[in-house]
N, C-alpha and C. Protein backbone atom coordinates (compact mmCIF):
# COMPACT_ATOMS: atom_id res chain seq x y z
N UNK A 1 121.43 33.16 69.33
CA UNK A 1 121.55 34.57 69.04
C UNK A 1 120.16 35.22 68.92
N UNK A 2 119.29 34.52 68.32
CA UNK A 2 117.79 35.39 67.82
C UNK A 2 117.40 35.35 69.25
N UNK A 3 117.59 34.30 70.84
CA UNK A 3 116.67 34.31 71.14
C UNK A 3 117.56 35.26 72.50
N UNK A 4 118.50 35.85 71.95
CA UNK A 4 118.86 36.58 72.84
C UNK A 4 118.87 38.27 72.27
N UNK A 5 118.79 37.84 71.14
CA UNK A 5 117.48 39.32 70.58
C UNK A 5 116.59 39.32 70.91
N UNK A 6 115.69 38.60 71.08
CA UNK A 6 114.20 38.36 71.39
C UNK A 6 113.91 38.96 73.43
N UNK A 7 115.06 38.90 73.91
CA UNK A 7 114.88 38.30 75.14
C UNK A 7 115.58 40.42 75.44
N UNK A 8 116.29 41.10 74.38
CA UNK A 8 116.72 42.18 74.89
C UNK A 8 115.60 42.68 74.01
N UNK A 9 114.82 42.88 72.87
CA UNK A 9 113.98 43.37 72.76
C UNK A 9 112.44 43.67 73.91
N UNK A 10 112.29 42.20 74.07
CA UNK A 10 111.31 42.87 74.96
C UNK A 10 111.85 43.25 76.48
N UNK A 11 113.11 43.07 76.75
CA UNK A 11 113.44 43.88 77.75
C UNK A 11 113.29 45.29 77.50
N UNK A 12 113.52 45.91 76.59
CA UNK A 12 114.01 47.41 76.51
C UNK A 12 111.72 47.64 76.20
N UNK A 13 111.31 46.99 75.66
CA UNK A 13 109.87 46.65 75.17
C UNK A 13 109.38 47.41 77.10
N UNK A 14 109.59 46.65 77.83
CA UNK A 14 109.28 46.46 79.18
C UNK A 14 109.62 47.55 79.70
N UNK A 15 110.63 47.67 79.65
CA UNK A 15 111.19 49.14 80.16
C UNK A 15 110.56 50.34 79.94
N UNK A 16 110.09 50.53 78.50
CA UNK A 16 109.48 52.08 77.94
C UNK A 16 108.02 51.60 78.46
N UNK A 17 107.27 50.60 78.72
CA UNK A 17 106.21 50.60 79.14
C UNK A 17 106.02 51.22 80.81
N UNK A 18 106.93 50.49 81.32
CA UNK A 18 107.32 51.00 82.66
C UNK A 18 107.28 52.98 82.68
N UNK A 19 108.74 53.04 81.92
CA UNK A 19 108.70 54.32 81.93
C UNK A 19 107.15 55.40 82.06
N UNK A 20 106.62 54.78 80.84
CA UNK A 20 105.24 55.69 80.26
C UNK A 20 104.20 55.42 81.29
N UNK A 21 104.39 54.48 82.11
CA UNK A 21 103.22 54.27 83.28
C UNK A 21 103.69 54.92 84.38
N UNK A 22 105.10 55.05 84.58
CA UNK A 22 105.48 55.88 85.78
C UNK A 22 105.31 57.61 85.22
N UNK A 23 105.29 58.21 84.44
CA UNK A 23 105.05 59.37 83.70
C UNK A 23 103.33 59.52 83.76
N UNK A 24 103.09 58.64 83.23
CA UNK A 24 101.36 58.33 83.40
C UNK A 24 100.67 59.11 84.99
N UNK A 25 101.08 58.11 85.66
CA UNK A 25 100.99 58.02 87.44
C UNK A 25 102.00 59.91 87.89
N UNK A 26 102.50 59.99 87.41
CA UNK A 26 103.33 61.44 87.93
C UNK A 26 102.32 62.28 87.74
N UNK A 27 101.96 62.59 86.27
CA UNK A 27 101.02 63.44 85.52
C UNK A 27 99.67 63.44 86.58
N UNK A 28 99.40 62.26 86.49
CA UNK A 28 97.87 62.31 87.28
C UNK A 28 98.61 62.68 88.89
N UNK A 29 99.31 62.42 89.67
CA UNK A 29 99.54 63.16 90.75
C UNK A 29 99.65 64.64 90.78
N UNK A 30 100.04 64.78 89.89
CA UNK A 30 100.43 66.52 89.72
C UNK A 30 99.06 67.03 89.43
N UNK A 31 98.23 66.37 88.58
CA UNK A 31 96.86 67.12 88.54
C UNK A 31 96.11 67.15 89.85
N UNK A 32 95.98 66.28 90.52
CA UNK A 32 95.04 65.83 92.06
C UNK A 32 96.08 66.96 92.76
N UNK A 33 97.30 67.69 92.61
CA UNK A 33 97.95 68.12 94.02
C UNK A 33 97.03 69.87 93.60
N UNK A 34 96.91 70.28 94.43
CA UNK A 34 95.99 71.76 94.32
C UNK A 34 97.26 72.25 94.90
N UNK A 35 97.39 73.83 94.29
CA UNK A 35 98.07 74.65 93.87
C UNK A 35 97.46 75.96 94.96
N UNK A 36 98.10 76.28 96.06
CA UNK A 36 97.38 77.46 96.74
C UNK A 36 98.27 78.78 96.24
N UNK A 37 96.92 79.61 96.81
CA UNK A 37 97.83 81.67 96.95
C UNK A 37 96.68 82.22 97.44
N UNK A 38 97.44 83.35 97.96
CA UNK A 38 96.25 84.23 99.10
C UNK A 38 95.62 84.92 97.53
N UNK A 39 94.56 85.34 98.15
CA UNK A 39 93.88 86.11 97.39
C UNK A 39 92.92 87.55 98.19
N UNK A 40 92.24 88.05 97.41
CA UNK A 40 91.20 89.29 98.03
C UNK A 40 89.87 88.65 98.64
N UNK A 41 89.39 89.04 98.93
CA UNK A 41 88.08 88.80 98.87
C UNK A 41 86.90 89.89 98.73
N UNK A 42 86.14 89.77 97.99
CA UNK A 42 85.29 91.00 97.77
C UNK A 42 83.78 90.42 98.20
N UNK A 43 82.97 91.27 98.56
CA UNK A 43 81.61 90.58 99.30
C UNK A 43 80.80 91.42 98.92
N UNK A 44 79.73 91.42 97.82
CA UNK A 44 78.83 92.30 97.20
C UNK A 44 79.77 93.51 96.88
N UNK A 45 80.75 93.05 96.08
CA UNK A 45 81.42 94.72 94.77
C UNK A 45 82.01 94.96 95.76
N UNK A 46 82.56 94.62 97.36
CA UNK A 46 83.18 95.39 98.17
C UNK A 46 84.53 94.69 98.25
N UNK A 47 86.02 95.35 97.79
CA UNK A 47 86.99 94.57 98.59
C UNK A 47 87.36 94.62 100.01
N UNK A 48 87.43 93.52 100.54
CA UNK A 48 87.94 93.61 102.40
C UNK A 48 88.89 93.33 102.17
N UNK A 49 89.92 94.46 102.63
CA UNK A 49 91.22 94.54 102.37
C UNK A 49 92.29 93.74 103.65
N UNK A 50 91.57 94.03 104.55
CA UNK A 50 92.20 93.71 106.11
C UNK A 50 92.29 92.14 106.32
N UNK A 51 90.99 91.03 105.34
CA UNK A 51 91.12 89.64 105.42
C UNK A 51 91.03 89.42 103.79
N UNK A 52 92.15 88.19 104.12
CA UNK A 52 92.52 87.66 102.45
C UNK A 52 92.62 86.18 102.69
N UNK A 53 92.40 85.74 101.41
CA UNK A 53 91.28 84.27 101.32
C UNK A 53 92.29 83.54 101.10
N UNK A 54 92.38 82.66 101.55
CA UNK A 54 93.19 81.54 100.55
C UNK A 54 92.83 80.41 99.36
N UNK A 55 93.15 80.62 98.01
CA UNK A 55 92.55 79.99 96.75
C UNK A 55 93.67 78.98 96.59
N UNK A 56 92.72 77.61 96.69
CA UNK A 56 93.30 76.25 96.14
C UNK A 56 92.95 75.79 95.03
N UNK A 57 93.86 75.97 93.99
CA UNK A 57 93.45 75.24 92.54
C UNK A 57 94.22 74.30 91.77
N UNK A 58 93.49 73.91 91.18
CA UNK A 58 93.91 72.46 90.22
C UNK A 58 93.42 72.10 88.93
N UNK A 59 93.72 71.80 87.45
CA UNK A 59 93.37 71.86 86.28
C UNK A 59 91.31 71.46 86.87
N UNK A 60 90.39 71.76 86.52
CA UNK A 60 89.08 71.87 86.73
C UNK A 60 88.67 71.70 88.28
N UNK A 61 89.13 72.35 88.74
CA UNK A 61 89.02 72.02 90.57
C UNK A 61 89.45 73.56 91.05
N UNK A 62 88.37 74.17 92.03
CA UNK A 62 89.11 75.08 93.19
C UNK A 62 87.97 74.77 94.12
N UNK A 63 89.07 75.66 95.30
CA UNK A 63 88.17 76.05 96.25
C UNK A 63 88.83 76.95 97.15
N UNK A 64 88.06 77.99 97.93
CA UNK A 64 88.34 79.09 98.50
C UNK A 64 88.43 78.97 100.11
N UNK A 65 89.64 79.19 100.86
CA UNK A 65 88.78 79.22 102.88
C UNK A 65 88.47 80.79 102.53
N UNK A 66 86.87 80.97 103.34
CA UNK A 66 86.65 82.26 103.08
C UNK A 66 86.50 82.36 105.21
N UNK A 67 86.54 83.50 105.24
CA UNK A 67 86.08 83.81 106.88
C UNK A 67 84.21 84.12 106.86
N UNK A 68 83.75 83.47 107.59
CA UNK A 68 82.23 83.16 107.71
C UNK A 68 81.87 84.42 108.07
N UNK A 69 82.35 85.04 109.32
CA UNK A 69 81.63 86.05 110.28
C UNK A 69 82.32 87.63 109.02
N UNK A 70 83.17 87.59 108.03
CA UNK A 70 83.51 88.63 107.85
C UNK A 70 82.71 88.64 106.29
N UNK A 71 82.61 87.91 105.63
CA UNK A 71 81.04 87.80 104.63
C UNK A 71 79.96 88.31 105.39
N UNK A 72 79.70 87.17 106.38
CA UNK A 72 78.29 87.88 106.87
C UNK A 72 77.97 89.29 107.18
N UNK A 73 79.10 90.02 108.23
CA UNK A 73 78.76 91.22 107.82
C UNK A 73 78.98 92.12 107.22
N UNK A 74 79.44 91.57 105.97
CA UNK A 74 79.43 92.53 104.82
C UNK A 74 77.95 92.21 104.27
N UNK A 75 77.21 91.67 104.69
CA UNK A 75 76.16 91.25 103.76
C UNK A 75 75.21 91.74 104.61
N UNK A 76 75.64 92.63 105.49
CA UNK A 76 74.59 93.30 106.23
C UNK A 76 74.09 92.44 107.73
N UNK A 77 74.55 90.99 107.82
CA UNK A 77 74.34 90.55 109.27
C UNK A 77 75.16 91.57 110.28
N UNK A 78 74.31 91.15 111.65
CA UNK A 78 74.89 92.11 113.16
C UNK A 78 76.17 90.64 113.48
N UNK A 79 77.28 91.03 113.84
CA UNK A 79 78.19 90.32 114.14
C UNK A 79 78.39 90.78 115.61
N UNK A 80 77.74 90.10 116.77
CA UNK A 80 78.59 90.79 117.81
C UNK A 80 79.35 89.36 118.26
N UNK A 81 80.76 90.01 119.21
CA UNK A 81 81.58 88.32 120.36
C UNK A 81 81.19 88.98 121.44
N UNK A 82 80.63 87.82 122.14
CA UNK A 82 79.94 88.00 123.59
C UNK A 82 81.42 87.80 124.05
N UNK A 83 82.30 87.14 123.71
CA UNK A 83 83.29 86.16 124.08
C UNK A 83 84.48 86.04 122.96
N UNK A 84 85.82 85.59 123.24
CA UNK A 84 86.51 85.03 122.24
C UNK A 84 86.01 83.81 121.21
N UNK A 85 84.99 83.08 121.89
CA UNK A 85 84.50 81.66 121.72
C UNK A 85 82.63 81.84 121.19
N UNK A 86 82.00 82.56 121.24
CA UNK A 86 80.51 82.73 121.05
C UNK A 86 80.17 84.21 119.93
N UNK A 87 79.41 84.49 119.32
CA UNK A 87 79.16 85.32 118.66
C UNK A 87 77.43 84.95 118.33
N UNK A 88 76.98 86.30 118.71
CA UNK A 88 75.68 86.74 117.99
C UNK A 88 75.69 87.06 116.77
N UNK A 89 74.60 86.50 115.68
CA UNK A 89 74.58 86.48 114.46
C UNK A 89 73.26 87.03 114.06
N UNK A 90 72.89 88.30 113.63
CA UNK A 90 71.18 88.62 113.55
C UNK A 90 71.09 89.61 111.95
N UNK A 91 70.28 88.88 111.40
CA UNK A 91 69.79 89.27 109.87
C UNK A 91 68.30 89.27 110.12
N UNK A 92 67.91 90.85 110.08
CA UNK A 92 66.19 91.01 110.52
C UNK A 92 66.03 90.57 112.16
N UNK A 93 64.76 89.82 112.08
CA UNK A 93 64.73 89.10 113.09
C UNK A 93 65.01 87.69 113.68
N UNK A 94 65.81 87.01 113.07
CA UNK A 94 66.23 85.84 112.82
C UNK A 94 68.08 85.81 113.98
N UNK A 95 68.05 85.04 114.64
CA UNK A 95 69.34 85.41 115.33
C UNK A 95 70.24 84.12 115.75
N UNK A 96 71.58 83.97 115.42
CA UNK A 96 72.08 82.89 114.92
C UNK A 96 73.70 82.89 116.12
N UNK A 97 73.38 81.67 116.74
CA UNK A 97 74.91 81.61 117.76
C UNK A 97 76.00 80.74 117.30
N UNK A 98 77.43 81.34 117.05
CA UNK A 98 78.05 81.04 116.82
C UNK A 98 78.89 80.50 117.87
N UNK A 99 79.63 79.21 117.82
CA UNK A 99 80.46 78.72 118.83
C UNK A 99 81.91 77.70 118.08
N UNK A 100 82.45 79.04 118.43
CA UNK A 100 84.28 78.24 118.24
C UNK A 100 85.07 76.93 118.62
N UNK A 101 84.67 76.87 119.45
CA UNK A 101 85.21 75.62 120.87
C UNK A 101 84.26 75.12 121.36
N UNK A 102 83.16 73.69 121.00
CA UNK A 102 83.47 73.38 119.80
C UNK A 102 82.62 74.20 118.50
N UNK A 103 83.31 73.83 117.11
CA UNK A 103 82.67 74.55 116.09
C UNK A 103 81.24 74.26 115.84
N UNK A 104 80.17 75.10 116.23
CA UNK A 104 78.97 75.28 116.00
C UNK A 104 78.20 76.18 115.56
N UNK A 105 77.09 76.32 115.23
CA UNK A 105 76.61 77.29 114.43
C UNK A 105 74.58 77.02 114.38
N UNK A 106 73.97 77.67 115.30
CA UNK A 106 72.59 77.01 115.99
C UNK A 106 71.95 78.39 115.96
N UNK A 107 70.56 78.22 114.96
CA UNK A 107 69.48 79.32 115.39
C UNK A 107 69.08 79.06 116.86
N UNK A 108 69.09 80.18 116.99
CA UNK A 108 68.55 80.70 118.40
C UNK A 108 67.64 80.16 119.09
N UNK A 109 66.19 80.74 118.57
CA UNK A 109 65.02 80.34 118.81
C UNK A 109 64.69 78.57 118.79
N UNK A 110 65.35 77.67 117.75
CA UNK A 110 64.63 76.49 117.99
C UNK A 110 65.80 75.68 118.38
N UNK A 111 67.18 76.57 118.65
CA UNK A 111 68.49 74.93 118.84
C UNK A 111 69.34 74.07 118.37
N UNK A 112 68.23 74.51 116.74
CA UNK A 112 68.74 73.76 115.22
C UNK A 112 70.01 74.00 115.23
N UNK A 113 70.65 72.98 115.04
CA UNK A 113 72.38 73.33 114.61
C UNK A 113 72.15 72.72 112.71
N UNK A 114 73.03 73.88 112.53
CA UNK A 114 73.23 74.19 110.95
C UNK A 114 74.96 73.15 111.04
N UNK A 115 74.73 71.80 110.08
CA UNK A 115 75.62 71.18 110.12
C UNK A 115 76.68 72.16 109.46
N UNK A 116 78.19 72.29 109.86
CA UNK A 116 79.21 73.37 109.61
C UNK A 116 80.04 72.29 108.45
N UNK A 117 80.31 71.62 108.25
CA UNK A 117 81.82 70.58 107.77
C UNK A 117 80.83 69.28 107.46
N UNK A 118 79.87 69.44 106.84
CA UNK A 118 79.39 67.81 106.03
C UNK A 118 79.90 68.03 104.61
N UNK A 119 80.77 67.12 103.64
CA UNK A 119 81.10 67.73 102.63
C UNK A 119 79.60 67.09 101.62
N UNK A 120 79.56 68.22 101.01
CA UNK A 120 78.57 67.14 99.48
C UNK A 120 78.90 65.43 99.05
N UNK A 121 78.09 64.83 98.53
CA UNK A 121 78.58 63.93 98.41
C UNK A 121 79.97 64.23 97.03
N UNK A 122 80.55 63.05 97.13
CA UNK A 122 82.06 63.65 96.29
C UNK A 122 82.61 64.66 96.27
N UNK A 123 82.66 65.75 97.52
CA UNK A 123 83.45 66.62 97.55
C UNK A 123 83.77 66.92 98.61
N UNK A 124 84.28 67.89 99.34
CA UNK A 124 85.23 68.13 100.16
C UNK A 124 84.78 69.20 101.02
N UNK A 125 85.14 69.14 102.46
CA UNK A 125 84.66 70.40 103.16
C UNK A 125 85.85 70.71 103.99
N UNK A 126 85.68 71.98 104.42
CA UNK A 126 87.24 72.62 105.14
C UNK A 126 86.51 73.86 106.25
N UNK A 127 87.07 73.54 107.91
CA UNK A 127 86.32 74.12 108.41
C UNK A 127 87.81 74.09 109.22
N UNK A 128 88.39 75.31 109.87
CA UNK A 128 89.01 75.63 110.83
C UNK A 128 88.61 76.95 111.44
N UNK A 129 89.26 77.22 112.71
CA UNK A 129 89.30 78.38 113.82
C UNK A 129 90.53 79.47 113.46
N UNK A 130 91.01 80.53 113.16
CA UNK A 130 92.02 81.20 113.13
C UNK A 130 91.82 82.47 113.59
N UNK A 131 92.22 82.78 115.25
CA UNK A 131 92.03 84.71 115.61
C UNK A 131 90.35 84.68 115.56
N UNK A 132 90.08 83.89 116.56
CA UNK A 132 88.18 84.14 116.72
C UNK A 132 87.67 84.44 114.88
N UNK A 133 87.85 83.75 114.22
CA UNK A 133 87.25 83.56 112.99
C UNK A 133 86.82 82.47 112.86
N UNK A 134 85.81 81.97 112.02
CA UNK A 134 85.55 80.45 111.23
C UNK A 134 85.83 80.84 109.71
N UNK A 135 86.74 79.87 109.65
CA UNK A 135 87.21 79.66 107.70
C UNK A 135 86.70 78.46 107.43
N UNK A 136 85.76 78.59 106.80
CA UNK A 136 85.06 77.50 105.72
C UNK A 136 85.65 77.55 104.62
N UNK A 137 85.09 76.16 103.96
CA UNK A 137 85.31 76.57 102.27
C UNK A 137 84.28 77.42 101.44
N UNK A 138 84.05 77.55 100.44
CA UNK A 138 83.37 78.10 98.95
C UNK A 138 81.94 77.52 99.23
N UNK A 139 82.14 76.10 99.19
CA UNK A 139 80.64 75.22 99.30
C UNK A 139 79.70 75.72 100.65
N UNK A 140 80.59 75.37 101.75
CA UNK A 140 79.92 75.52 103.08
C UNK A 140 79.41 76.49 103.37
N UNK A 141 79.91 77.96 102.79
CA UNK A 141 79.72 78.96 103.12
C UNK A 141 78.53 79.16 102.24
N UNK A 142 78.18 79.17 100.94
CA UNK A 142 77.12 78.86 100.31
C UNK A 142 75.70 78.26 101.02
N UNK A 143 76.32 76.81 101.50
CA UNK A 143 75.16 76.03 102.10
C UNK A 143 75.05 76.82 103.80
N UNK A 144 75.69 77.31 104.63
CA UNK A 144 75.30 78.22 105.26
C UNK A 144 74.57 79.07 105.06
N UNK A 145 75.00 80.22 104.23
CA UNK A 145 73.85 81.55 104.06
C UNK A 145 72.41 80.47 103.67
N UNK A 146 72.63 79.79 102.61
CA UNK A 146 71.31 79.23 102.18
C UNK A 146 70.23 79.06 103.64
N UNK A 147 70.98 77.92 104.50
CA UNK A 147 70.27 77.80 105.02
C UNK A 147 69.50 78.99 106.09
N UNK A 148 70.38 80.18 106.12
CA UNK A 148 69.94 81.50 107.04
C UNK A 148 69.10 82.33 105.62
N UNK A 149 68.64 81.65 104.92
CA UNK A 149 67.71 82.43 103.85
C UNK A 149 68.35 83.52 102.81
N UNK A 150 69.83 83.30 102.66
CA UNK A 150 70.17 84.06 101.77
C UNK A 150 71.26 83.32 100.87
N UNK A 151 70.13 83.66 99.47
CA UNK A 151 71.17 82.25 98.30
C UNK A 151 72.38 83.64 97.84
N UNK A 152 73.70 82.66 97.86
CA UNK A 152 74.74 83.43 97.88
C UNK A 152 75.45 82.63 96.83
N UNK A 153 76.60 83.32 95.57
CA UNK A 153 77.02 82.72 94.84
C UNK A 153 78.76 83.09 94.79
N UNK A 154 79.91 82.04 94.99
CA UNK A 154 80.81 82.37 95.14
C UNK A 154 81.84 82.34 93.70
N UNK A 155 82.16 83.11 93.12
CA UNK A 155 83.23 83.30 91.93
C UNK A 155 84.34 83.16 92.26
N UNK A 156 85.47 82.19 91.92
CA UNK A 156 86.89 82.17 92.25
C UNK A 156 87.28 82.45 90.94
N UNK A 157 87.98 84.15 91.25
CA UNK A 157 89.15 84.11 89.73
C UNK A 157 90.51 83.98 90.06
N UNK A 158 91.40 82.78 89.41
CA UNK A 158 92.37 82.68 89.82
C UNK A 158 93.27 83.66 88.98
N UNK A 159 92.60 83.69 87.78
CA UNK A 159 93.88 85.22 87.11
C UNK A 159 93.86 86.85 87.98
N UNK A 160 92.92 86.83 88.50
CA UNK A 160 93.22 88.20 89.52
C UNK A 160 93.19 88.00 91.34
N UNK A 161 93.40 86.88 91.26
CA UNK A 161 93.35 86.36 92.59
C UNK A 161 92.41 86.95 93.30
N UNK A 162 90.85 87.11 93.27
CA UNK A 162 90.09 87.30 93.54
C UNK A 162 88.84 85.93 94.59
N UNK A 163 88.33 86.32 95.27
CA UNK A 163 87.16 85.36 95.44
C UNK A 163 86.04 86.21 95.87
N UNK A 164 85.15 86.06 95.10
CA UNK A 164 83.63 87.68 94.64
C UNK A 164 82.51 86.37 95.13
N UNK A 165 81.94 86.63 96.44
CA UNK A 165 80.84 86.49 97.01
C UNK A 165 79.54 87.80 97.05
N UNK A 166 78.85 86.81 96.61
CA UNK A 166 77.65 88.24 96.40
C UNK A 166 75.87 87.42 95.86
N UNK A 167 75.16 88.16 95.98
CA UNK A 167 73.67 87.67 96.59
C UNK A 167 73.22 87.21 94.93
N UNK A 168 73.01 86.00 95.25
CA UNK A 168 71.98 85.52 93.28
C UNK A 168 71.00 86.08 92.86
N UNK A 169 70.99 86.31 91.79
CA UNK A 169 69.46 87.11 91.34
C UNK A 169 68.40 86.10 91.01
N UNK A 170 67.49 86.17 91.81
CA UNK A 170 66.48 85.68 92.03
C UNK A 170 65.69 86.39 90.05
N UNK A 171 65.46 85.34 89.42
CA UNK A 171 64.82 85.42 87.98
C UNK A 171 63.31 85.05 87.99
C-alpha cells in the first residue's frame, strides 16, 4: 500500500513539474513572438501620411520597416527614378545610386557599396522591395544615413503608433 502511495505521489509530483515546464516554454514563446501594426511615420516633426510603417514589438524588443527613399527625402535628399529599378540619391554634392534588382545602394563617385542587410552582431536586419521602394528596418536605416554623413535617431512609440525619425543633436 505505502509503496503504491509512494509510486502515485510522485506520479502526480511529475506531472505538475511537467505542467510548469510546458507553461514555462509557452510564456517564453509568447515573449520571442513580436506583435505587429501599421503605424505613421513622421521624419523631422513631419507626418507622411501617404506611407505607413510597420511596428514589430515584443516585451523589451521593437523594430520598425521604414521606406529608405521616403525618409531621405524628407530629410532634404534629391530622390530622382531614372527607372522602376535605379534611383539618384544627392545630399549637397555627394550622389548616391540606388538599385532594386539586385538590392544595392553605391556612392557614385568611388563604387563603394554601402552594405544594405548586415544585421549588428545579435540582432536582426530586414530589407525588402515593395512599389519601387526599399523597406529597411530602424537599425539599417540609421547605419545608412550614418554612413551618407547624417547621424539620424529613430523613436518607436508603440502607444501612438508612431515611428519619429529625425537628425541627433550634435552636443
Amino acid at each position: 500500500m505505502m509503496k503504491r502511495m509512494i509510486i502515485i505521489l510522485g506520479s502526480a509530483f511529475l506531472l505538475i513539474v511537467m505542467l510548469c515546464v510546458f507553461l514555462l516554454v509557452r510564456e517564453k514563446r509568447e515573449e520571442d513572438m513580436f506583435v505587429s501594426s501599421g503605424g505613421i511615420l513622421n521624419v523631422c516633426g513631419k507626418n507622411i501620411t501617404d506611407k505607413n510603417v510597420t511596428i514589430h514589438y515584443k516585451p523589451n524588443s521593437s523594430y520598425a520597416e521604414l521606406p529608405l527613399t521616403e525618409v531621405l527625402k524628407n530629410m532634404e535628399f534629391d530622390v530622382k527614378w531614372l527607372d522602376d529599378n535605379t534611383s539618384h540619391i544627392t545630399l549637397k554634392d555627394e550622389m548616391y545610386i540606388l538599385k532594386l534588382n539586385p538590392v544595392s545602394l553605391t556612392q557614385a563617385e568611388s563604387d563603394y557599396e554601402i552594405l544594405l542587410y548586415a544585421a549588428p552582431v545579435g540582432g536582426r536586419s530586414f530589407c525588402k522591395v515593395v512599389d519601387r521602394e526599399l523597406i529597411l528596418d530602424d537599425v539599417t536605416i540609421m547605419y545608412v544615413m550614418s554612413y551618407m554623413g547624417i547621424d539620424v535617431f529613430v523613436d518607436i512609440n508603440h502607444n501612438e503608433s508612431i515611428v519619429y525619425v529625425d537628425l541627433r543633436e550634435v552636443k
